[in-house]
PDB file of N, CA and C in Angstrom:
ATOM      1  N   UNK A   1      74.244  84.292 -44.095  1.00  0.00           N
ATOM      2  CA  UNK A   1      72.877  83.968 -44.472  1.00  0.00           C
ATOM      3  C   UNK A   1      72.063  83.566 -43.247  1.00  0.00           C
ATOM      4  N   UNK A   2      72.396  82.751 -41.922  1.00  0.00           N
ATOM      5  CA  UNK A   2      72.159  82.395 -41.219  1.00  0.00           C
ATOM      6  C   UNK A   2      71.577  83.510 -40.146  1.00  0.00           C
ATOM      7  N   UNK A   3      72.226  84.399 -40.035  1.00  0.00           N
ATOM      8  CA  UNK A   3      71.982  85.352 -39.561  1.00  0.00           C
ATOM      9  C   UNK A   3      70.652  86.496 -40.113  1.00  0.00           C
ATOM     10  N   UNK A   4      70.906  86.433 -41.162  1.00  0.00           N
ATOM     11  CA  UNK A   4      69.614  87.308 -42.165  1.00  0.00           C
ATOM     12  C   UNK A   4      68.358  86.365 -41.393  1.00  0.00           C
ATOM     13  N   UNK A   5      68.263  85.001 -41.740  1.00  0.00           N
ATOM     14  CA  UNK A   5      67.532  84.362 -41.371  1.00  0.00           C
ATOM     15  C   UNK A   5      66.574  84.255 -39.527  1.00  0.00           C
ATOM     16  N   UNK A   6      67.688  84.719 -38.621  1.00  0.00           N
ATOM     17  CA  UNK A   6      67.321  84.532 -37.482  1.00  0.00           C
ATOM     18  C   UNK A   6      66.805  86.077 -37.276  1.00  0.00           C
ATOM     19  N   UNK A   7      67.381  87.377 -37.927  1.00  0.00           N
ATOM     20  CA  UNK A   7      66.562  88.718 -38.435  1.00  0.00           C
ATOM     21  C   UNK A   7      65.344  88.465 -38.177  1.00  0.00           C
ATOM     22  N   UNK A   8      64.816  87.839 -39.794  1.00  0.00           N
ATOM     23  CA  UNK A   8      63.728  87.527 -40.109  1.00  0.00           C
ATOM     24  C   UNK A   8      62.832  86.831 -39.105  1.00  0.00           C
ATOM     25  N   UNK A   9      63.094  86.139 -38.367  1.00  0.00           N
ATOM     26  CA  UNK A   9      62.453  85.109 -37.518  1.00  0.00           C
ATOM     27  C   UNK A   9      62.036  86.404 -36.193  1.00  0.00           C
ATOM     28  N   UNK A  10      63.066  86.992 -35.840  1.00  0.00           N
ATOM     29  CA  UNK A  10      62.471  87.719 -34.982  1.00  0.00           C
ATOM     30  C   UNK A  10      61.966  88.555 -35.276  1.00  0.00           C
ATOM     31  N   UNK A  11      61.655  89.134 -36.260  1.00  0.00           N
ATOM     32  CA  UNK A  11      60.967  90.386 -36.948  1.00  0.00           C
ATOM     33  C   UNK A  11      59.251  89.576 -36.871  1.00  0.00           C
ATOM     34  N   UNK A  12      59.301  88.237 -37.860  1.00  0.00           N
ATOM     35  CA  UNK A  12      58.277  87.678 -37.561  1.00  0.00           C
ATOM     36  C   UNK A  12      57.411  87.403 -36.175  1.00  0.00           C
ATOM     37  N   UNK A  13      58.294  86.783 -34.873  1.00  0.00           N
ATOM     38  CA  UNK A  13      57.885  86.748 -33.806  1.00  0.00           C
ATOM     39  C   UNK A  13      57.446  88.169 -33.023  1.00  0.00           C
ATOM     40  N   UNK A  14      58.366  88.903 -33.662  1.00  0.00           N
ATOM     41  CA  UNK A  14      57.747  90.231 -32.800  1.00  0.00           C
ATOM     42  C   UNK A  14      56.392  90.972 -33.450  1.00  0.00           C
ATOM     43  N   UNK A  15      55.781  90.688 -34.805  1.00  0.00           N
ATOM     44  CA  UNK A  15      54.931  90.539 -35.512  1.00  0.00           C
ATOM     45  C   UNK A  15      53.399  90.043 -35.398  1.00  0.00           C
ATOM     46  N   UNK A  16      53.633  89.007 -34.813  1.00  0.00           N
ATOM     47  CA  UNK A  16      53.155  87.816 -34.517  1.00  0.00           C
ATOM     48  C   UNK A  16      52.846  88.249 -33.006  1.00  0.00           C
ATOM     49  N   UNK A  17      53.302  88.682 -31.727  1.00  0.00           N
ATOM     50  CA  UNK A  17      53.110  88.995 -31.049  1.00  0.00           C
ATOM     51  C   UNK A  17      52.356  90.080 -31.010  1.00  0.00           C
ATOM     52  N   UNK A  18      52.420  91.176 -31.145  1.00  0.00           N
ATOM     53  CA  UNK A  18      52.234  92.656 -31.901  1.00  0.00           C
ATOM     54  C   UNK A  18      50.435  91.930 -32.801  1.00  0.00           C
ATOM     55  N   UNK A  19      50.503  91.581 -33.694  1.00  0.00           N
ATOM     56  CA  UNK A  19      48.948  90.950 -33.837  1.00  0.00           C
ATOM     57  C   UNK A  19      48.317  90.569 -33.112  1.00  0.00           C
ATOM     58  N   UNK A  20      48.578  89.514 -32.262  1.00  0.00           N
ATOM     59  CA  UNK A  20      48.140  89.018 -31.332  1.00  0.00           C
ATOM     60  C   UNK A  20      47.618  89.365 -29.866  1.00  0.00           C
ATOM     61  N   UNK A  21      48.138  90.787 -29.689  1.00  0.00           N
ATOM     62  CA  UNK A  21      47.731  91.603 -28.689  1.00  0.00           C
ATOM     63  C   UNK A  21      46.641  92.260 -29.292  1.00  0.00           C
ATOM     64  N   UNK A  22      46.829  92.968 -30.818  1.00  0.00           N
ATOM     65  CA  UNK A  22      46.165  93.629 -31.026  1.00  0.00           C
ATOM     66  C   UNK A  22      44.494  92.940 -31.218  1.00  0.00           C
ATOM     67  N   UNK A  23      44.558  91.144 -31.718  1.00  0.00           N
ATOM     68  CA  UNK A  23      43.464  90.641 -31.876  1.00  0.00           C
ATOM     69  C   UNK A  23      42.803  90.355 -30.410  1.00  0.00           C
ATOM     70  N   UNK A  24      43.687  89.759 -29.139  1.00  0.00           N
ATOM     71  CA  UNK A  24      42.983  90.265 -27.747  1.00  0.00           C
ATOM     72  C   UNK A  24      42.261  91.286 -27.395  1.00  0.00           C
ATOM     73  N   UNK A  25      43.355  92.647 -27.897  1.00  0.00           N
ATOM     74  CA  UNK A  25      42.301  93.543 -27.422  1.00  0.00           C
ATOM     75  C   UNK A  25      41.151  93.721 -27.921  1.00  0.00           C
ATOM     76  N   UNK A  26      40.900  93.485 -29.621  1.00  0.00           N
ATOM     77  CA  UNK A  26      39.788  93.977 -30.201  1.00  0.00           C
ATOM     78  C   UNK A  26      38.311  93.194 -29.914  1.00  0.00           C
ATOM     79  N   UNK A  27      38.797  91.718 -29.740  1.00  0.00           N
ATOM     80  CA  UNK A  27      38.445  90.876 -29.547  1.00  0.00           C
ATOM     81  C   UNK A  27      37.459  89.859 -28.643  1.00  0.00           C
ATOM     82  N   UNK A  28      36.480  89.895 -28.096  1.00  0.00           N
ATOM     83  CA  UNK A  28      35.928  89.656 -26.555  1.00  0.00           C
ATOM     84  C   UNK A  28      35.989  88.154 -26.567  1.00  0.00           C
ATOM     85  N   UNK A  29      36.149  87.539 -27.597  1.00  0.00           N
ATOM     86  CA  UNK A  29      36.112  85.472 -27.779  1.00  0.00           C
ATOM     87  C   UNK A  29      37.488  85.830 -27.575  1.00  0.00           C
ATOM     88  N   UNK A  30      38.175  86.156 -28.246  1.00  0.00           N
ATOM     89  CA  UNK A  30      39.359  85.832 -27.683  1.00  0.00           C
ATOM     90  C   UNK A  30      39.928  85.917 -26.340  1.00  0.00           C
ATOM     91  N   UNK A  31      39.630  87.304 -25.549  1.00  0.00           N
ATOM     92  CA  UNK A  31      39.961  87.390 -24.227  1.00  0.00           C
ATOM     93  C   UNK A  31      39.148  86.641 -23.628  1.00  0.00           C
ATOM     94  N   UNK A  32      38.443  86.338 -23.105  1.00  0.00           N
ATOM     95  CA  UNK A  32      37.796  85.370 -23.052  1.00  0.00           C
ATOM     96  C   UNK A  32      38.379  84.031 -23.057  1.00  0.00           C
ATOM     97  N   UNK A  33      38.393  83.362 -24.356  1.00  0.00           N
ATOM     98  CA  UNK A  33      39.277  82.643 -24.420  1.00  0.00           C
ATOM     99  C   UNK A  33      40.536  81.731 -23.953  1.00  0.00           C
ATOM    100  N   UNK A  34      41.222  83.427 -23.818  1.00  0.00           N
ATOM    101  CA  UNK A  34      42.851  83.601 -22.601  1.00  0.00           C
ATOM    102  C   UNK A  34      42.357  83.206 -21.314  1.00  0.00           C
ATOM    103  N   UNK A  35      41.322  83.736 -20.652  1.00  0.00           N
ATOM    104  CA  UNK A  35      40.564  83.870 -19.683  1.00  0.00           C
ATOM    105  C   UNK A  35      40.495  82.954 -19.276  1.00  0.00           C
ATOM    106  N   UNK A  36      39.594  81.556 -20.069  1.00  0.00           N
ATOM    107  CA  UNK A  36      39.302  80.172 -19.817  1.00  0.00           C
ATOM    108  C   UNK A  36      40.582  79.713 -19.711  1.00  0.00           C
ATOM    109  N   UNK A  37      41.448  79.414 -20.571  1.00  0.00           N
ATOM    110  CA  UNK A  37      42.714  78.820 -20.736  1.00  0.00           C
ATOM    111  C   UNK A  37      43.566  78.928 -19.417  1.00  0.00           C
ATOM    112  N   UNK A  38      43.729  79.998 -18.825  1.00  0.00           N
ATOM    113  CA  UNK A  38      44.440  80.802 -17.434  1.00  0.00           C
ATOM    114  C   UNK A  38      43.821  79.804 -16.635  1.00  0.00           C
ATOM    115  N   UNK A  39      42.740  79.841 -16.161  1.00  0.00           N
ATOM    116  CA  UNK A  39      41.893  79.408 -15.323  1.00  0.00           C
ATOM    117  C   UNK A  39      41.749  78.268 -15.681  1.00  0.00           C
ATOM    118  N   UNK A  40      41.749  77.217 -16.321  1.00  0.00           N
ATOM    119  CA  UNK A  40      42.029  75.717 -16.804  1.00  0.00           C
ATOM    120  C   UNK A  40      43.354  75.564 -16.070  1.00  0.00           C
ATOM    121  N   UNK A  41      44.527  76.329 -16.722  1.00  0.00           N
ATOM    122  CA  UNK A  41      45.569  75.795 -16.137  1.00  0.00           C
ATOM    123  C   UNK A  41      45.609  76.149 -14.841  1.00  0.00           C
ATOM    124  N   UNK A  42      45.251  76.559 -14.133  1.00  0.00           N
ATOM    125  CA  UNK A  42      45.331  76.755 -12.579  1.00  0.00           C
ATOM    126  C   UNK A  42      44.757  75.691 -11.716  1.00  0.00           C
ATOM    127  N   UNK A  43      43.522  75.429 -12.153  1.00  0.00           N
ATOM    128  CA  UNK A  43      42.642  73.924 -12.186  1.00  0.00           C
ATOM    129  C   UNK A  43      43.328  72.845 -12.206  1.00  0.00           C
ATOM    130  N   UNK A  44      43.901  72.494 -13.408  1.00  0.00           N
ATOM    131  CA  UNK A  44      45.038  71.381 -13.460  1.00  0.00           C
ATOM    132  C   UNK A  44      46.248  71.780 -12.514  1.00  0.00           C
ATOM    133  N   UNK A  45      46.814  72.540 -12.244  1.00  0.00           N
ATOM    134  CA  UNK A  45      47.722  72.537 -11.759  1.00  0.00           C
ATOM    135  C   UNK A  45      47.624  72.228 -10.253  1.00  0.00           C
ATOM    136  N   UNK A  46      46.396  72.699  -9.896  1.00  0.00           N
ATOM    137  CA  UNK A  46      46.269  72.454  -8.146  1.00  0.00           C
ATOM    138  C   UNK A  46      45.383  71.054  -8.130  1.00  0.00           C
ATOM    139  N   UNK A  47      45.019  70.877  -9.357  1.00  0.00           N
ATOM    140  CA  UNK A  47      44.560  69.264  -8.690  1.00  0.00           C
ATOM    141  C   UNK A  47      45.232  68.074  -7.905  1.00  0.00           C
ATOM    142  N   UNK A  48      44.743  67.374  -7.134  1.00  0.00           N
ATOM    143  CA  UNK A  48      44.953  66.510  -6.501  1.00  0.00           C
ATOM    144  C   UNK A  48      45.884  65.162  -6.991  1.00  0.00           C
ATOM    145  N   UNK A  49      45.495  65.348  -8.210  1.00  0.00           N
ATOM    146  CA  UNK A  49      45.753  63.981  -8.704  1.00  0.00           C
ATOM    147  C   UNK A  49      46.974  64.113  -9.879  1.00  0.00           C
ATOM    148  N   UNK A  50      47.576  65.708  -9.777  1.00  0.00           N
ATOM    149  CA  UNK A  50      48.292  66.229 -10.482  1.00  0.00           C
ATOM    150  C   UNK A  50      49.948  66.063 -10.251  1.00  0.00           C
ATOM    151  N   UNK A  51      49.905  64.578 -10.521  1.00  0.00           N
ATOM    152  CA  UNK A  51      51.349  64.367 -10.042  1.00  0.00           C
ATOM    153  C   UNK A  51      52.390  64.472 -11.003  1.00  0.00           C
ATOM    154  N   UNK A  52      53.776  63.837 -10.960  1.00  0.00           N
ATOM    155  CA  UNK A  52      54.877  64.324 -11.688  1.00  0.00           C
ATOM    156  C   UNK A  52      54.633  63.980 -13.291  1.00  0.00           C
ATOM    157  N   UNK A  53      54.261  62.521 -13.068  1.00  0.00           N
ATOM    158  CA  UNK A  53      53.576  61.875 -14.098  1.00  0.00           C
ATOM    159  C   UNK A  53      52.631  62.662 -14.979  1.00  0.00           C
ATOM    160  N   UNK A  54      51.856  63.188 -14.195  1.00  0.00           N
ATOM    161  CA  UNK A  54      51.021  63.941 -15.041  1.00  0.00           C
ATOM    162  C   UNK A  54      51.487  64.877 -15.419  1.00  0.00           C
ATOM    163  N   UNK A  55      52.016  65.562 -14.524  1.00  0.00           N
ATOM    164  CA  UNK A  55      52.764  66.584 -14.827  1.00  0.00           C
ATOM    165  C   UNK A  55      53.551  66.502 -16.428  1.00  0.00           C
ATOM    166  N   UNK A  56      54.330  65.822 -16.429  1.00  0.00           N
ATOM    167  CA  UNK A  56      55.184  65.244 -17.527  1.00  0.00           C
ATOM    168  C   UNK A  56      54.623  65.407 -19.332  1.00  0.00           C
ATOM    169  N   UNK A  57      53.384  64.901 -18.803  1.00  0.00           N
ATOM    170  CA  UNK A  57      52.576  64.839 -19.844  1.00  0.00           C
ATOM    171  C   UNK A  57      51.958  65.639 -20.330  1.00  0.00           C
ATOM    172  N   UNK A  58      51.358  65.930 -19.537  1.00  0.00           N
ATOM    173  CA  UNK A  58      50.608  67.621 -19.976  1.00  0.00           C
ATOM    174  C   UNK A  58      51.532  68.699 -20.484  1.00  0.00           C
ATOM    175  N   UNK A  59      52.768  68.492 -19.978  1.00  0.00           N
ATOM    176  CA  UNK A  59      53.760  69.798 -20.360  1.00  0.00           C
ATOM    177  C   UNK A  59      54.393  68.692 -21.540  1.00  0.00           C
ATOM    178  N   UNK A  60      54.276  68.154 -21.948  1.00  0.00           N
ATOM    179  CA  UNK A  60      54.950  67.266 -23.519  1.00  0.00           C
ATOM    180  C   UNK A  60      53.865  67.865 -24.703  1.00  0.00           C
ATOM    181  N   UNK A  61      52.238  67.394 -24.134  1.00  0.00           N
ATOM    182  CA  UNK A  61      51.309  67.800 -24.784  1.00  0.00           C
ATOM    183  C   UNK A  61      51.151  69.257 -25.016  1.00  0.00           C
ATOM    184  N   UNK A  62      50.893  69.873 -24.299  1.00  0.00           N
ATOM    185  CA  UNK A  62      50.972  71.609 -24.358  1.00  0.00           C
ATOM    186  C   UNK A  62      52.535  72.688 -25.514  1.00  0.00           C
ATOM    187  N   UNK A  63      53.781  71.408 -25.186  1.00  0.00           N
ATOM    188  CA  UNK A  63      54.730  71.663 -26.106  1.00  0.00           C
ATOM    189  C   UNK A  63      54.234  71.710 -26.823  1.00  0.00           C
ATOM    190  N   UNK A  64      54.272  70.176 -27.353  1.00  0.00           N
ATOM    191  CA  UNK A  64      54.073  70.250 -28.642  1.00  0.00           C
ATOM    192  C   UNK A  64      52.797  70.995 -29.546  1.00  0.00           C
ATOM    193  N   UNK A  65      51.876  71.508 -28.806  1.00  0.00           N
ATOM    194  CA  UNK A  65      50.497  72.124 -29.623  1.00  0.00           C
ATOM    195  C   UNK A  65      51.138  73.506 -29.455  1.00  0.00           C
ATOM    196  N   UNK A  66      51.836  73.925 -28.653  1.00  0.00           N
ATOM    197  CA  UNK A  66      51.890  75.222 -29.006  1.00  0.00           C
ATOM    198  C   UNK A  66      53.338  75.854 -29.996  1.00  0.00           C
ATOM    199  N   UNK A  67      54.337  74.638 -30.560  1.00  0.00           N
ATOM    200  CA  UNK A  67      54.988  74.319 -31.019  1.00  0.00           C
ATOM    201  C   UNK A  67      54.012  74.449 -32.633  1.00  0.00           C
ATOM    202  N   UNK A  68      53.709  73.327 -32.762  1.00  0.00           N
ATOM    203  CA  UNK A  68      52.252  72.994 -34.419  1.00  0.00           C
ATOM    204  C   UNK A  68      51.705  74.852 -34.672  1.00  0.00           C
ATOM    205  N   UNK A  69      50.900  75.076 -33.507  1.00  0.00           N
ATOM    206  CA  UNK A  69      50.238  76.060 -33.139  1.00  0.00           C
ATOM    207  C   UNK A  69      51.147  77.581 -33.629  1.00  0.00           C
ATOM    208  N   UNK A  70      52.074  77.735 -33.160  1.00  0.00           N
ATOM    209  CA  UNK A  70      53.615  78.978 -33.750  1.00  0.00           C
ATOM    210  C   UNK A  70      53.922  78.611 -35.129  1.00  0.00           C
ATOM    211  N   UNK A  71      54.135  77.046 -35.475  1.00  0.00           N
ATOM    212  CA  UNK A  71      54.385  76.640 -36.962  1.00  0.00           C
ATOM    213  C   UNK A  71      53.413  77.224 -37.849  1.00  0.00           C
ATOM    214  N   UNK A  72      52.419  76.528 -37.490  1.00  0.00           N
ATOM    215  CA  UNK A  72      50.802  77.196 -38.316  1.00  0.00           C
ATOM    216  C   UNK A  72      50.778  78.717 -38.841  1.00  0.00           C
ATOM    217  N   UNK A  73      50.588  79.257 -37.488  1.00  0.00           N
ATOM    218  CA  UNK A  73      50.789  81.032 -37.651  1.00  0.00           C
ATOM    219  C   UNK A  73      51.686  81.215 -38.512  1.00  0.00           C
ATOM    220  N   UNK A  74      53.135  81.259 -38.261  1.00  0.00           N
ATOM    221  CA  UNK A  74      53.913  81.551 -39.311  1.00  0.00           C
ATOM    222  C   UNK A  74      54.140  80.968 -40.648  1.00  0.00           C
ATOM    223  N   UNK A  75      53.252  79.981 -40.696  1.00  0.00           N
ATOM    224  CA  UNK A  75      52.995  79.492 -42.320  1.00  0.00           C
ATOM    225  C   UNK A  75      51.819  79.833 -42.673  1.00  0.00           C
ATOM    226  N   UNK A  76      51.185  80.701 -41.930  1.00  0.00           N
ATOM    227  CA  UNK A  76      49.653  81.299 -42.930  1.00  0.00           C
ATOM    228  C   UNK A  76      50.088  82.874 -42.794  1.00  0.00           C
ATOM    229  N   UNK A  77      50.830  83.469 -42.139  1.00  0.00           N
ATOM    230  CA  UNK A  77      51.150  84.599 -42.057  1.00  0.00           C
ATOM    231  C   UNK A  77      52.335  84.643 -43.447  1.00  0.00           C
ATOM    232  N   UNK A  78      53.163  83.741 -43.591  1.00  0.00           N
ATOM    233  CA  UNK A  78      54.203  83.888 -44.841  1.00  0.00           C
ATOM    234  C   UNK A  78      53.602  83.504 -46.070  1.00  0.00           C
ATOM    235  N   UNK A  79      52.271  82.536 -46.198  1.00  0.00           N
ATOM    236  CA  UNK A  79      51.091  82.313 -46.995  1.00  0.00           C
ATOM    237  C   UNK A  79      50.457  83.602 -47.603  1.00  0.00           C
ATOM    238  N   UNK A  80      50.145  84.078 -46.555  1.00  0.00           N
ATOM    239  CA  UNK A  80      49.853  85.547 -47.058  1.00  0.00           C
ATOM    240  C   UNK A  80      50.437  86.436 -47.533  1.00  0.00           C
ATOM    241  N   UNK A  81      51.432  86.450 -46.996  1.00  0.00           N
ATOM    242  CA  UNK A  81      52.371  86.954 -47.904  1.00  0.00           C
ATOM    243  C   UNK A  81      52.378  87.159 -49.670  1.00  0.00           C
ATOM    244  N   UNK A  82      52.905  86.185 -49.777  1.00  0.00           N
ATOM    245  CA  UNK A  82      52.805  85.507 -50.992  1.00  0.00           C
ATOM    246  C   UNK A  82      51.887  85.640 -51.658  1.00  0.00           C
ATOM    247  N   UNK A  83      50.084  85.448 -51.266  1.00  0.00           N
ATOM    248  CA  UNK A  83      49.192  85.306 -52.153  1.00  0.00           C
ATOM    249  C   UNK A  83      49.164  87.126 -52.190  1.00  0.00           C
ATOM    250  N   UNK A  84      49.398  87.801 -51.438  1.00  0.00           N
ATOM    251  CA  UNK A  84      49.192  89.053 -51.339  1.00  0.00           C
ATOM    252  C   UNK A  84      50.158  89.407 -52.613  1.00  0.00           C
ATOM    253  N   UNK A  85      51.275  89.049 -52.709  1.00  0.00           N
ATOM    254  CA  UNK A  85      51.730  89.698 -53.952  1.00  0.00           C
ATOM    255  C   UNK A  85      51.459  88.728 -55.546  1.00  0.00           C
ATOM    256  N   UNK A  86      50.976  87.785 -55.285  1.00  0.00           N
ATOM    257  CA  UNK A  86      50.201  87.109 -56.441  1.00  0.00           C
ATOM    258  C   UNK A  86      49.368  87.810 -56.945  1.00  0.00           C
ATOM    259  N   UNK A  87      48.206  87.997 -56.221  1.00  0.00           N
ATOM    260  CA  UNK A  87      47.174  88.989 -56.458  1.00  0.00           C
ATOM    261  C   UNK A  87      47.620  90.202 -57.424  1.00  0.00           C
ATOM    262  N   UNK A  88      48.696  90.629 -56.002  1.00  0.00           N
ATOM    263  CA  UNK A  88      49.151  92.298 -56.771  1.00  0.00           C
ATOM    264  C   UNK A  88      49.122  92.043 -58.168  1.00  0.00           C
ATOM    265  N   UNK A  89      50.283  90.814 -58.590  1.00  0.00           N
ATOM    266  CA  UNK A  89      51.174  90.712 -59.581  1.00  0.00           C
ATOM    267  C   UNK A  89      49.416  90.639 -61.056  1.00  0.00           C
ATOM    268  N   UNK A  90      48.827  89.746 -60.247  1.00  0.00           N
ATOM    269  CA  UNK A  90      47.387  89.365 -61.073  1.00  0.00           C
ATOM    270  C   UNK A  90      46.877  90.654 -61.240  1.00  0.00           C
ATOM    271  N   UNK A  91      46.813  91.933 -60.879  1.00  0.00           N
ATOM    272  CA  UNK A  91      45.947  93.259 -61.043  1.00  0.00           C
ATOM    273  C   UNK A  91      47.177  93.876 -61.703  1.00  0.00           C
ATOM    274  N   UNK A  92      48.266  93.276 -61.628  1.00  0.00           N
ATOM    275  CA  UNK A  92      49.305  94.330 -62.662  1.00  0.00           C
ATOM    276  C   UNK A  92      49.708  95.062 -61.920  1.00  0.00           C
ATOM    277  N   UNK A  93      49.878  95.768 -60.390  1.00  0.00           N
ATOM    278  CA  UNK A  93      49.902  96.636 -59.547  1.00  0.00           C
ATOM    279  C   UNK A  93      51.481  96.360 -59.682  1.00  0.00           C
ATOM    280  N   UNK A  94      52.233  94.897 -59.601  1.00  0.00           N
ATOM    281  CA  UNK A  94      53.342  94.846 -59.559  1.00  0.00           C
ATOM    282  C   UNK A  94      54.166  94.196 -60.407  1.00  0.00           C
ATOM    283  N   UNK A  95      55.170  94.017 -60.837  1.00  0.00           N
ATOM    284  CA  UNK A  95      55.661  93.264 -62.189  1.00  0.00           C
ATOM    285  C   UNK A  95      56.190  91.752 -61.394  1.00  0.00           C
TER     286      UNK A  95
END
């Protein structure tokens, strides 16, 4: 079962990736976006005052949001899921 499960997970991540290029490309806020973000972290990273300490922190903080951030996605992406065959089931399309 464990295994079915880690399937699934990468089917999702590769999914999830695979969208996510496709919403960059279509996208000009989003690239953009990437754009700012790149260039933020380069900023922080060569600052002056950017010591281990800080260091420390920022990479705890950045975990964890992009940690929430992967959770999220894959609970509105498996959300959808779901309401997608609710619906169906509501138009009768599926039993």
């Amino acid at each position: 079962m464990e295994q079915w499960k880690e399937s699934l997970q990468t089917a999702m991540d590769e999914r999830f990736d695979e969208a996510f290029a496709e919403l960059a490309k279509s996208n000009v806020d989003v690239r953009k976006a990437i754009k700012q973000q790149r260039g933020a972290s380069v900023l922080v990273k060569d600052h002056p005052k950017y010591d281990e300490e800080l260091k420390q922190l920022v990479d705890s903080y950045f975990e964890a949001m992009q940690l929430l951030l992967g959770e999220h996605g894959q609970h509105l992406y498996i959300q959808g899921a779901k309401d997608c065959v609710t619906v169906l089931r509501e138009f009768g399309i599926i039993k």
